[in-house]
N, C-alpha and C. Protein backbone atom coordinates (compact mmCIF):
# COMPACT_ATOMS: atom_id res chain seq x y z
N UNK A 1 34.03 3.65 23.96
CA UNK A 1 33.80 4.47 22.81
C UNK A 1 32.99 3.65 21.81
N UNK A 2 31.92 4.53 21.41
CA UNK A 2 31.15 3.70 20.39
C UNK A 2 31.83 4.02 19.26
N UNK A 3 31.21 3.08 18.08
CA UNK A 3 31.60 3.76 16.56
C UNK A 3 30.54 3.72 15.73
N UNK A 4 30.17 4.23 14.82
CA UNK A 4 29.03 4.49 14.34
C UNK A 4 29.54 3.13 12.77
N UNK A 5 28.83 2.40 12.72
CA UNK A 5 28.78 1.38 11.45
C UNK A 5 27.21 1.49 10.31
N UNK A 6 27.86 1.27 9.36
CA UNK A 6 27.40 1.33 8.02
C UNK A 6 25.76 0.61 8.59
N UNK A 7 24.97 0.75 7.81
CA UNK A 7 23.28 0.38 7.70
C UNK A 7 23.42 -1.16 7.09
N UNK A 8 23.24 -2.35 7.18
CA UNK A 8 23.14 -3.61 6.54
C UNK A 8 21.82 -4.06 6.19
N UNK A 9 21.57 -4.95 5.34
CA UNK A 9 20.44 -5.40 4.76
C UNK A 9 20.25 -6.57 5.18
N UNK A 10 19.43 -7.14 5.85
CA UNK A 10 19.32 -8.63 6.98
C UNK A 10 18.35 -8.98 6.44
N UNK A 11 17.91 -10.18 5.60
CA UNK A 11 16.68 -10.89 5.22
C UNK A 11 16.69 -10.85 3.26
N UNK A 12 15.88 -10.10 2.96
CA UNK A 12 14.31 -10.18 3.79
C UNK A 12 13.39 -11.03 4.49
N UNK A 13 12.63 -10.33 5.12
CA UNK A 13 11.88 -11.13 6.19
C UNK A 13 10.22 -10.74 5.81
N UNK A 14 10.19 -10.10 4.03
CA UNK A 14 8.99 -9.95 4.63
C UNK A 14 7.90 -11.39 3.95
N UNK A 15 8.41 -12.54 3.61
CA UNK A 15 7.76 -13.05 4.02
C UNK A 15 7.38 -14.04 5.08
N UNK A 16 7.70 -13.61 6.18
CA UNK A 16 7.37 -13.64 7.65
C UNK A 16 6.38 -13.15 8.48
N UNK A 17 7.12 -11.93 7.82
CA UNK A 17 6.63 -10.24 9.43
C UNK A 17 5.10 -9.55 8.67
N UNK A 18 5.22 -9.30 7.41
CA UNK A 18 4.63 -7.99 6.86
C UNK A 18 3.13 -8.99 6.19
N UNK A 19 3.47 -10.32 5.61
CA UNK A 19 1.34 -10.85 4.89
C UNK A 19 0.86 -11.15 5.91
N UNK A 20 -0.73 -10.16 4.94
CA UNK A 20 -1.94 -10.64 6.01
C UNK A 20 -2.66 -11.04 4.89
N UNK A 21 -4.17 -11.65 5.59
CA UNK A 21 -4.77 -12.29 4.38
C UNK A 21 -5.70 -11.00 3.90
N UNK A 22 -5.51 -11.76 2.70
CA UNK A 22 -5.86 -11.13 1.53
C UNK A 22 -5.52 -9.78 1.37
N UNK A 23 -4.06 -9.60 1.51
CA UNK A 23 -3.46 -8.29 1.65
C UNK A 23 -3.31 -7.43 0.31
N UNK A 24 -3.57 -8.25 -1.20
CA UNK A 24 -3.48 -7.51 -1.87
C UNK A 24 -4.83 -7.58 -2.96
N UNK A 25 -5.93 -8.00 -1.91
CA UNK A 25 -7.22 -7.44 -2.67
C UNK A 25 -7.90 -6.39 -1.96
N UNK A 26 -7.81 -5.55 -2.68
CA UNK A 26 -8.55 -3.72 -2.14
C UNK A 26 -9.54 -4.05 -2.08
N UNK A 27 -10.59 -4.81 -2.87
CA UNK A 27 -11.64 -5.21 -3.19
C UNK A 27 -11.46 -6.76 -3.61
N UNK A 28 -12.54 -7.55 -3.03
CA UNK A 28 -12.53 -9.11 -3.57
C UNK A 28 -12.66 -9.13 -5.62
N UNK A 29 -12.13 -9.76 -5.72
CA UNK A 29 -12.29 -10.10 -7.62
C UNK A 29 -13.49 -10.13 -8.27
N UNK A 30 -14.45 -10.83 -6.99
CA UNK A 30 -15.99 -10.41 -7.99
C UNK A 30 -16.78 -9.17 -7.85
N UNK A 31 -15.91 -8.16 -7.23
CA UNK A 31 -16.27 -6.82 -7.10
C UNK A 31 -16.91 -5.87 -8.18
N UNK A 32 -17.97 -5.52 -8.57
CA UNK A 32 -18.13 -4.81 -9.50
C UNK A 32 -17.20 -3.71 -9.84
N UNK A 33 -16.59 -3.52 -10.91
CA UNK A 33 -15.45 -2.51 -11.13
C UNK A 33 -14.47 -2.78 -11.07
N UNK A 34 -14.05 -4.11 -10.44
CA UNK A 34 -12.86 -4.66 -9.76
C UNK A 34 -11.43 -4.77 -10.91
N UNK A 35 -10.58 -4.55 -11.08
CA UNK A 35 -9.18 -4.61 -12.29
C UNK A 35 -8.37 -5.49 -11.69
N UNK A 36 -7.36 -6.07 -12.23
CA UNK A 36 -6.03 -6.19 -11.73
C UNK A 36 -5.10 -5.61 -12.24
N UNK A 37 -4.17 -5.37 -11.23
CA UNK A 37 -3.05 -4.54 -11.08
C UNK A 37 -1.94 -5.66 -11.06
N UNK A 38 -0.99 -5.88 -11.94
CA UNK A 38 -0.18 -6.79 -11.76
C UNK A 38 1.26 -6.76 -12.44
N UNK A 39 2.71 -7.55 -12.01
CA UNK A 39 3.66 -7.14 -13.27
C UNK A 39 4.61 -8.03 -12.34
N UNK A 40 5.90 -7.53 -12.77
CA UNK A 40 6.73 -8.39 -11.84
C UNK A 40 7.98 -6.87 -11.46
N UNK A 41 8.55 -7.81 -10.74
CA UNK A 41 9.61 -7.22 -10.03
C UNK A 41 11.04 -7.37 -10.56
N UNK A 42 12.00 -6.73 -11.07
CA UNK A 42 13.03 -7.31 -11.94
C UNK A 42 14.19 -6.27 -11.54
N UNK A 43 15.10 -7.14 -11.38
CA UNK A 43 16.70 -6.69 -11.77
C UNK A 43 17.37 -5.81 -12.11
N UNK A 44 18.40 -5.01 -11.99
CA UNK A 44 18.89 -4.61 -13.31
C UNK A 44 19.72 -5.58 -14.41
N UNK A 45 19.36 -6.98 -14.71
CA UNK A 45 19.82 -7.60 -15.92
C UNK A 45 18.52 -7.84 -15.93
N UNK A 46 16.90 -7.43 -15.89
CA UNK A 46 15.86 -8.19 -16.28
C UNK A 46 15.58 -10.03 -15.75
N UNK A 47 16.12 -9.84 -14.67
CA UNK A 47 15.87 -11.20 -13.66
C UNK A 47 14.67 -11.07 -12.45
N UNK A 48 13.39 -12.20 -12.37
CA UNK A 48 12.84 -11.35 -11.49
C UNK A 48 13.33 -11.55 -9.85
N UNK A 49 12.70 -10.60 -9.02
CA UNK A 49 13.05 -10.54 -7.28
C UNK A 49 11.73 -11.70 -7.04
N UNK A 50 12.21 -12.82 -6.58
CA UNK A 50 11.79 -13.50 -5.93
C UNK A 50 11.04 -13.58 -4.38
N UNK A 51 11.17 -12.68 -4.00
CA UNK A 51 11.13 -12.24 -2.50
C UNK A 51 10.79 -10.43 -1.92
N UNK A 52 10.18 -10.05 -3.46
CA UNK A 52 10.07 -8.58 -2.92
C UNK A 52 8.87 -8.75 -2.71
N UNK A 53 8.97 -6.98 -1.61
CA UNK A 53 7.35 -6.99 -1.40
C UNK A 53 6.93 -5.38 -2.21
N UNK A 54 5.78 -5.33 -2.68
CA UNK A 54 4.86 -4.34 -3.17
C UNK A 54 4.07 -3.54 -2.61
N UNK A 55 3.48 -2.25 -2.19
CA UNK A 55 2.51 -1.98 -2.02
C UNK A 55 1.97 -0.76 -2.79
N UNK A 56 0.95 -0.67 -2.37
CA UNK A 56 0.19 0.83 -2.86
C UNK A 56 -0.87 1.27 -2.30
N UNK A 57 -1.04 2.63 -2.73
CA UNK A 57 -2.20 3.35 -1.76
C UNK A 57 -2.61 4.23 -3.00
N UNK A 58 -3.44 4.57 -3.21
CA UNK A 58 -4.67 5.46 -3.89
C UNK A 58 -5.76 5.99 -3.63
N UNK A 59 -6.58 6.84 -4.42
CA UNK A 59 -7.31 7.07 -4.70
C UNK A 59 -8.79 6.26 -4.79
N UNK A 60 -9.80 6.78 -4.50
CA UNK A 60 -11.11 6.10 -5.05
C UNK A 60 -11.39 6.23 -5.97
N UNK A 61 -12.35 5.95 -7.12
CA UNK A 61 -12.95 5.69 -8.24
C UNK A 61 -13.86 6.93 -8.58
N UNK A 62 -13.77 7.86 -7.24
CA UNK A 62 -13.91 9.40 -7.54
C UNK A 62 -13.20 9.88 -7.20
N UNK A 63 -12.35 9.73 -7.19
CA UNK A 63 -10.35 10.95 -6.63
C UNK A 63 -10.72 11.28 -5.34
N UNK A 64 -11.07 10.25 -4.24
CA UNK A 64 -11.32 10.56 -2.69
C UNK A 64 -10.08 10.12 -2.31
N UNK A 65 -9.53 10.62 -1.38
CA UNK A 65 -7.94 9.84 -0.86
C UNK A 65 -9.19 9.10 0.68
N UNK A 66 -8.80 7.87 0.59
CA UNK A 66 -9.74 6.96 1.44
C UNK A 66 -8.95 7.43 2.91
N UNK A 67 -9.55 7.71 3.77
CA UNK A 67 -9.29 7.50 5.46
C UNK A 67 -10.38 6.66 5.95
N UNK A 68 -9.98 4.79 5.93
CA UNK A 68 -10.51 4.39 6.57
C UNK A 68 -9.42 3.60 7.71
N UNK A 69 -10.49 3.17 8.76
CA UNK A 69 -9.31 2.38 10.01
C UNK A 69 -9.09 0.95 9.32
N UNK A 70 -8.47 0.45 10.00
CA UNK A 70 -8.19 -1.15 9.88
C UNK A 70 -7.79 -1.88 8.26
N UNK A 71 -6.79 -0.83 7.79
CA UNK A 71 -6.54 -1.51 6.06
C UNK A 71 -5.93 -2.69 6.70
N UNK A 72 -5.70 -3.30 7.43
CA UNK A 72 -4.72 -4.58 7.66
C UNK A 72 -6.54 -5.96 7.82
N UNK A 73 -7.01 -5.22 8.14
CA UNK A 73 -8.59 -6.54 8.11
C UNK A 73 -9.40 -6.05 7.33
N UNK A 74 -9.63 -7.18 6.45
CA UNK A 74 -10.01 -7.02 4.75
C UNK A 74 -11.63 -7.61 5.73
N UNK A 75 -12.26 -7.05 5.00
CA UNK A 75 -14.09 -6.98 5.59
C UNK A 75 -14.63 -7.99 4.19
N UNK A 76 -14.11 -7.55 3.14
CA UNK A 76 -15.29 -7.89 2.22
C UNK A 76 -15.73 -6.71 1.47
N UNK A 77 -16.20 -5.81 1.91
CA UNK A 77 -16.93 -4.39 1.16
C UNK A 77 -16.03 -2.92 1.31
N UNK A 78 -15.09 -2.97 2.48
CA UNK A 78 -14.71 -1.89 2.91
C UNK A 78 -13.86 -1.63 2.09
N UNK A 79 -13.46 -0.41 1.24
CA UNK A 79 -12.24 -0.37 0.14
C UNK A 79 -11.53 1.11 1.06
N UNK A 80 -10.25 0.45 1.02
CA UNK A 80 -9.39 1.10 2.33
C UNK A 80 -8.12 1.90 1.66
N UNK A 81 -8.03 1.51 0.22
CA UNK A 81 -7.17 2.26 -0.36
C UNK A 81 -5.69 1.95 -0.42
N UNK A 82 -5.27 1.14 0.50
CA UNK A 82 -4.24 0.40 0.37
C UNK A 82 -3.78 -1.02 0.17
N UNK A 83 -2.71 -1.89 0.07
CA UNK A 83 -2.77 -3.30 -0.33
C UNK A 83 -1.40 -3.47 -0.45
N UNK A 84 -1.14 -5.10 -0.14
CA UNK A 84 0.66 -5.37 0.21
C UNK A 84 0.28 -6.65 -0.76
N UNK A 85 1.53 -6.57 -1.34
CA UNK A 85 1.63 -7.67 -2.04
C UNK A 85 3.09 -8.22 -2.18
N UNK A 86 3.31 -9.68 -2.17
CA UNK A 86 4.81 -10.33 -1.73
C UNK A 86 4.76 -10.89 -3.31
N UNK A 87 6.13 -10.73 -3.99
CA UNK A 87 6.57 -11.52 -5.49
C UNK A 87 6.29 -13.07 -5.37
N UNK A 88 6.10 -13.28 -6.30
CA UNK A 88 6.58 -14.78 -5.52
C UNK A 88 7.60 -15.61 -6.98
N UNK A 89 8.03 -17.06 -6.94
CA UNK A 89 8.85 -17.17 -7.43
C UNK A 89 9.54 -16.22 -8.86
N UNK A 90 8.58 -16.01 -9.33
CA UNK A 90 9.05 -15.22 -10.65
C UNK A 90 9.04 -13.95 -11.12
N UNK A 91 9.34 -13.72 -9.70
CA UNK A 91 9.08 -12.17 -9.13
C UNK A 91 7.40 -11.35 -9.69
N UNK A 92 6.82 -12.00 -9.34
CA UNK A 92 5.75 -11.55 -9.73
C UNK A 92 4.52 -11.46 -9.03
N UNK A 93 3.70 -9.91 -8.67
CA UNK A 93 3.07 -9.63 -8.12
C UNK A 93 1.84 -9.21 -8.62
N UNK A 94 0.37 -9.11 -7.91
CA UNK A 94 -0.66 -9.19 -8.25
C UNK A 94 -1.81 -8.21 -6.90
N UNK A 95 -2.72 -7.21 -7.38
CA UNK A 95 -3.67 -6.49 -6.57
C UNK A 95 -5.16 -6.75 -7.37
N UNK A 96 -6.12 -6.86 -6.66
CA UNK A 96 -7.11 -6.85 -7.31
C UNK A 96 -7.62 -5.67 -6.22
N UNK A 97 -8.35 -4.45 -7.38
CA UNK A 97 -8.71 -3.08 -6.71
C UNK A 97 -9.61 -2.59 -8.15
N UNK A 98 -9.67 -0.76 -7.94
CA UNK A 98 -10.75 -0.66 -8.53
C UNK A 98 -9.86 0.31 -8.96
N UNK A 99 -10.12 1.26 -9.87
CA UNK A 99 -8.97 2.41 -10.56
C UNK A 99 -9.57 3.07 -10.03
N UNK A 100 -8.15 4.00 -9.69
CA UNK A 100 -8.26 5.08 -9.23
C UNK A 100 -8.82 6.78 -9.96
N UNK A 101 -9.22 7.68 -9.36
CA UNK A 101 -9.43 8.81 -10.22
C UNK A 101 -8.57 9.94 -9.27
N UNK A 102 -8.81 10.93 -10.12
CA UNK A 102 -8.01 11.61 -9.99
C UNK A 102 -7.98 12.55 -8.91
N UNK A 103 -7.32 13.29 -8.25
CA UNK A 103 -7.49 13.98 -6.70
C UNK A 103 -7.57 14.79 -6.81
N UNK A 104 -6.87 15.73 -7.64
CA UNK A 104 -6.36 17.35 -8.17
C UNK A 104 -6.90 17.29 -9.86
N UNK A 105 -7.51 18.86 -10.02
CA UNK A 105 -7.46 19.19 -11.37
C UNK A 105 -6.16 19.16 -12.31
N UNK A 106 -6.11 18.74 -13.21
CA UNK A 106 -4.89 18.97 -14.17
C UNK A 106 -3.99 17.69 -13.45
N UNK A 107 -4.40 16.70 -13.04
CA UNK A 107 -3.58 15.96 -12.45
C UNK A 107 -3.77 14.24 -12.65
N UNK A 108 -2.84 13.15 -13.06
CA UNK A 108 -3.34 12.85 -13.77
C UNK A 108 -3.51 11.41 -12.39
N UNK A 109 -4.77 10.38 -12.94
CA UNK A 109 -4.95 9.18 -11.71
C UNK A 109 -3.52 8.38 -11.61
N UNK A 110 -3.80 7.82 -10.81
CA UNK A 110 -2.38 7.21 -10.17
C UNK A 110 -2.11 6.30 -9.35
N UNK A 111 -1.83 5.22 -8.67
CA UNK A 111 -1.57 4.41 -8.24
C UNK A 111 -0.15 4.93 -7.31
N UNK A 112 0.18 5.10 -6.07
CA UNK A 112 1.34 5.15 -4.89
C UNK A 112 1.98 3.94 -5.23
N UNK A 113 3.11 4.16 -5.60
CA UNK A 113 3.48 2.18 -4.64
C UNK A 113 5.05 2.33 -4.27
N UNK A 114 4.94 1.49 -3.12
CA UNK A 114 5.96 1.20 -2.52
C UNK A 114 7.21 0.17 -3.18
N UNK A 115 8.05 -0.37 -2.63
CA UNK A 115 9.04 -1.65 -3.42
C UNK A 115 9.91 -2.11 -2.16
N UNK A 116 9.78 -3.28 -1.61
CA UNK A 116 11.01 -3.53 -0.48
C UNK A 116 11.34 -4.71 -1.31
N UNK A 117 12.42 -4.61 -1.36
CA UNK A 117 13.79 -5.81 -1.82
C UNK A 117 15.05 -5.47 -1.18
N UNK A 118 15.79 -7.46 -1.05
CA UNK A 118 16.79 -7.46 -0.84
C UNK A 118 17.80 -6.90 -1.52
N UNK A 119 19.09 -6.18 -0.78
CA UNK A 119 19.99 -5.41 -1.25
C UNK A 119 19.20 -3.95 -0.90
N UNK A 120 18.05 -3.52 -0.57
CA UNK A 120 17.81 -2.05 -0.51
C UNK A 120 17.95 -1.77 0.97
N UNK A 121 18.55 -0.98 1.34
CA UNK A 121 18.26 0.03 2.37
C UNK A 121 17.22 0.49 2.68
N UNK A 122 16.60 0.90 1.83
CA UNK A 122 15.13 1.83 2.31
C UNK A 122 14.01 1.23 1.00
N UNK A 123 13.23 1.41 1.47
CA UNK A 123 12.26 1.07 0.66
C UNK A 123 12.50 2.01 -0.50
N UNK A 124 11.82 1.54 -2.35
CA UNK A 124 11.71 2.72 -3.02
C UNK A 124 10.04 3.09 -3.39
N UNK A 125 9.65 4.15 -3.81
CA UNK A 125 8.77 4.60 -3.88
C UNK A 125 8.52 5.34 -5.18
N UNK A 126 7.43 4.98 -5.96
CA UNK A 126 6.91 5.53 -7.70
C UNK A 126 5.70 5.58 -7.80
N UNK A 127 5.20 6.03 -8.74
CA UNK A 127 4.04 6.27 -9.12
C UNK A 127 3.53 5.30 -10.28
N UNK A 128 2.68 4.63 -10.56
CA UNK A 128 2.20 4.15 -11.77
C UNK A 128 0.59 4.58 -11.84
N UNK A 129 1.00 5.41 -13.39
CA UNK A 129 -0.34 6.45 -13.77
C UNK A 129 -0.86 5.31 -15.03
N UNK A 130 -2.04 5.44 -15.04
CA UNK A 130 -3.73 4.90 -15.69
C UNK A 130 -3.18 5.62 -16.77
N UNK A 131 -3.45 4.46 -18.21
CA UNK A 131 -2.41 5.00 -19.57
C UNK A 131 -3.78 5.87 -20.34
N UNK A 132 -4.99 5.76 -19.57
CA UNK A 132 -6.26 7.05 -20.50
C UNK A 132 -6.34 8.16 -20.07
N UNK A 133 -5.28 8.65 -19.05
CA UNK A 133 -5.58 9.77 -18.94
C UNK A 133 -4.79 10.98 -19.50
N UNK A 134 -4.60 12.22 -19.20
CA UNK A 134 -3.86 13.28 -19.76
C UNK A 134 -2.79 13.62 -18.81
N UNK A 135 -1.72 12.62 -19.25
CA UNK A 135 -0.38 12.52 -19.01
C UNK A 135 0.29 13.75 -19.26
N UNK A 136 -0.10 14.36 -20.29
CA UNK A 136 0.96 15.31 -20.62
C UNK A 136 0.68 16.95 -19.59
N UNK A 137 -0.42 16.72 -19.30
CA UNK A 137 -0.61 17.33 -17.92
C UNK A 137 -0.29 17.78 -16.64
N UNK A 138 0.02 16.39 -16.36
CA UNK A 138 0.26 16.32 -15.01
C UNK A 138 1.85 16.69 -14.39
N UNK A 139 2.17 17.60 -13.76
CA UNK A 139 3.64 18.51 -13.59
C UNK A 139 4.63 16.96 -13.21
N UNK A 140 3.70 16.08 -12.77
CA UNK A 140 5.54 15.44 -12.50
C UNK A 140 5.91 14.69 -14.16
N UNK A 141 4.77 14.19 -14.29
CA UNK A 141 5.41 13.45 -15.66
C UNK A 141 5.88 14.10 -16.64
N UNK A 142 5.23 16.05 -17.11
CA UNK A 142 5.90 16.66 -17.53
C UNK A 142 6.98 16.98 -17.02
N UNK A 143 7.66 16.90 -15.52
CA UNK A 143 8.93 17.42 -15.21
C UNK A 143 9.89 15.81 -16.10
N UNK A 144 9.63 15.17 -16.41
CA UNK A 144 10.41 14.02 -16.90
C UNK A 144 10.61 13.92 -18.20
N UNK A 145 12.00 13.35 -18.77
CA UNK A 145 12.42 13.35 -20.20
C UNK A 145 11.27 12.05 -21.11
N UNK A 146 10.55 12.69 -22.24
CA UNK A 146 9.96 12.00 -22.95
C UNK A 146 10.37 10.73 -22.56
N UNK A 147 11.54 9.71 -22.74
CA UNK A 147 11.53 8.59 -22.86
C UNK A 147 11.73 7.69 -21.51
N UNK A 148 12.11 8.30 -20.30
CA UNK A 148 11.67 7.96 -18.83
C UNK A 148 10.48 7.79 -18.37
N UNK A 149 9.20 9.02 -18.60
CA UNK A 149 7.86 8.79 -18.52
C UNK A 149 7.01 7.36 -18.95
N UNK A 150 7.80 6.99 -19.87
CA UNK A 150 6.87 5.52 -20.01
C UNK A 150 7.18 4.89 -18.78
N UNK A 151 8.37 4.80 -18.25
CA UNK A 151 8.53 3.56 -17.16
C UNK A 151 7.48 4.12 -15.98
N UNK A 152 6.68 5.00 -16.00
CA UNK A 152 5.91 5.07 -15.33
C UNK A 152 4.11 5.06 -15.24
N UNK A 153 3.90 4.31 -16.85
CA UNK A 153 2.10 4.14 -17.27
C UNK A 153 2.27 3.30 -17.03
N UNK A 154 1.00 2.38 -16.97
CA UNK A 154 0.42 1.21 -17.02
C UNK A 154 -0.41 0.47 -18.41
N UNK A 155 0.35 -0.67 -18.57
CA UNK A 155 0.28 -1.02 -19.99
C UNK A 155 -1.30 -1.94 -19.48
N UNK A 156 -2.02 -1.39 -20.44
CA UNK A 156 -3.76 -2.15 -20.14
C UNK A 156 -3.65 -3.63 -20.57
N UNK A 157 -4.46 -4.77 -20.15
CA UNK A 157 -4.16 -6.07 -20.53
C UNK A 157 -5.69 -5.86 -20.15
N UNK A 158 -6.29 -7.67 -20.64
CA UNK A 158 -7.73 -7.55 -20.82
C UNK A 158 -8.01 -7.59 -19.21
N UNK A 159 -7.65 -7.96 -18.39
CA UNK A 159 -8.20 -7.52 -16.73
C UNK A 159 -7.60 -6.21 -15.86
N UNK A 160 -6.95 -5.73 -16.56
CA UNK A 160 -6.85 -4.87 -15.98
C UNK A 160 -5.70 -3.88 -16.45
N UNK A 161 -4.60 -4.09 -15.80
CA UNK A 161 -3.04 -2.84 -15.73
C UNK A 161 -2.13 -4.05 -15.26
N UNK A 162 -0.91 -3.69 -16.31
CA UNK A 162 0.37 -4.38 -16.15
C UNK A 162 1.30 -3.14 -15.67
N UNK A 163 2.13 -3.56 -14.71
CA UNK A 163 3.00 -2.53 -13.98
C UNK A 163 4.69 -3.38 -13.82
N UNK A 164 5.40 -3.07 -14.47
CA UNK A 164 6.36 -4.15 -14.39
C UNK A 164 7.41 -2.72 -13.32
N UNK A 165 8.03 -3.25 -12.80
CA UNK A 165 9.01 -2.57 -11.89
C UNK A 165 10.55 -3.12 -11.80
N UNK A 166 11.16 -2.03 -12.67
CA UNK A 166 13.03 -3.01 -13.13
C UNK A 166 13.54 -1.58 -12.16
N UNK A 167 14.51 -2.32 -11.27
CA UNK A 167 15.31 -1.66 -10.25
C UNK A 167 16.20 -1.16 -10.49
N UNK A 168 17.08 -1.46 -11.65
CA UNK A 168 18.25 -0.90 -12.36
C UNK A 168 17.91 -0.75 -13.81
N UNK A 169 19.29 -0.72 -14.03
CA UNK A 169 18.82 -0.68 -15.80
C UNK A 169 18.87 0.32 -16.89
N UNK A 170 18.55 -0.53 -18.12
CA UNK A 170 18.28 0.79 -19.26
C UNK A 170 17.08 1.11 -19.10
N UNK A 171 16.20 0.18 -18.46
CA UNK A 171 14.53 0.41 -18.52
C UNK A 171 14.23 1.10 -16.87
N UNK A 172 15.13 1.13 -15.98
CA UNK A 172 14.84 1.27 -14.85
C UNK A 172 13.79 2.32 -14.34
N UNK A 173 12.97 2.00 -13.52
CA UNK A 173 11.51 2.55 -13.36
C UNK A 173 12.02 3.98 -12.66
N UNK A 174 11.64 4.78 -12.82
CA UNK A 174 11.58 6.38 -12.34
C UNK A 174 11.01 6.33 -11.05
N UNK A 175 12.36 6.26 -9.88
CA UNK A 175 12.09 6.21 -8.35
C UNK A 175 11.81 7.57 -8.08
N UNK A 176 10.94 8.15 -7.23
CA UNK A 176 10.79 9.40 -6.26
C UNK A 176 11.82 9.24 -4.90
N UNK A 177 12.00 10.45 -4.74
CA UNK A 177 12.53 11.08 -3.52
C UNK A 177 11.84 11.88 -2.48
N UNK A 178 11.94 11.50 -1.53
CA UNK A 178 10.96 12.07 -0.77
C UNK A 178 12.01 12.68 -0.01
N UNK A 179 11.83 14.00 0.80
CA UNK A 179 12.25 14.69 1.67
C UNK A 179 12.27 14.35 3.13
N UNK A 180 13.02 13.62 4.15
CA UNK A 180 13.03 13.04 5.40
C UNK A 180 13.69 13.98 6.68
């Protein structure tokens, strides 16, 4: 007789299994247009994850959702729309890419991203939206209470977008649910 046991959290391993090089430049840094995307990974006491991993997928710089092959081999020119990025000691992660635009009318640009850390079960999954556009627009951020919606802009710094991501918390970032 079997028995069915609880799901456990083993590692992480992803820094092992999951970096490739230059996994979290969409585009190289001297890219014309090129931003960074960057913030850290934190706690619910505001401690950072040392060991998480990041990703995201977007949009092009004209609201194209990219279908290209091979996002895992970075070319140089090819912008593939996706990018992995591992914390590192101070929980802190970094993309160099190009901003995204928007896909849908009335909808506002956006950044996908993923979150794997220890202690999670499943990966979590959010949005971080471009702080110039028309937020008040766009149905998900209007489906959200005025003071939750911030944990989901991007605070501008002179290279680019700060994206900080707190897992618990009073500040805790506004996770999506996806339907499985």
């Amino acid at each position: 007789m079997s028995l069915a046991t609880p799901g456990q959290t083993i590692g992480p391993f992803f820094g092992y299994a999951l970096p490739y090089e230059r996994d979290n430049e969409l585009v190289p840094p001297t890219c014309e247009g090129a931003v960074r995307l960057h913030g850290r990974v934190l706690d619910g006491h505001g401690k950072p994850i040392p060991d998480a991993l990041v990703e995201i997928w977007q949009a092009d710089p004209q609201g194209r959702v990219v279908q290209v092959p091979s996002s895992l081999r970075r070319d140089g020119w090819t912008f593939s729309g996706f990018g992995r990025a591992s914390t590192d000691a101070d929980g802190h992660y970094w993309f160099t890419t190009l901003s995204p635009a928007s896909t849908e009318p009335d909808r506002a640009a956006f950044f996908a991203v993923a979150v794997f850390a220890r202690g999670l079960l499943d990966r979590l999954f959010t949005r971080a939206y471009l702080p110039e556009e028309a937020l008040d627009a766009d149905p998900l951020l209007a489906s959200l209470p005025a003071d939750r919606r911030r944990t989901l802009v991007l605070t501008p710094d002179p290279h680019g977008y700060v994206f900080d991501i707190r897992l618990q918390g009073a500040d805790e970032t506004v996770f999506l649910r996806y339907r499985t």
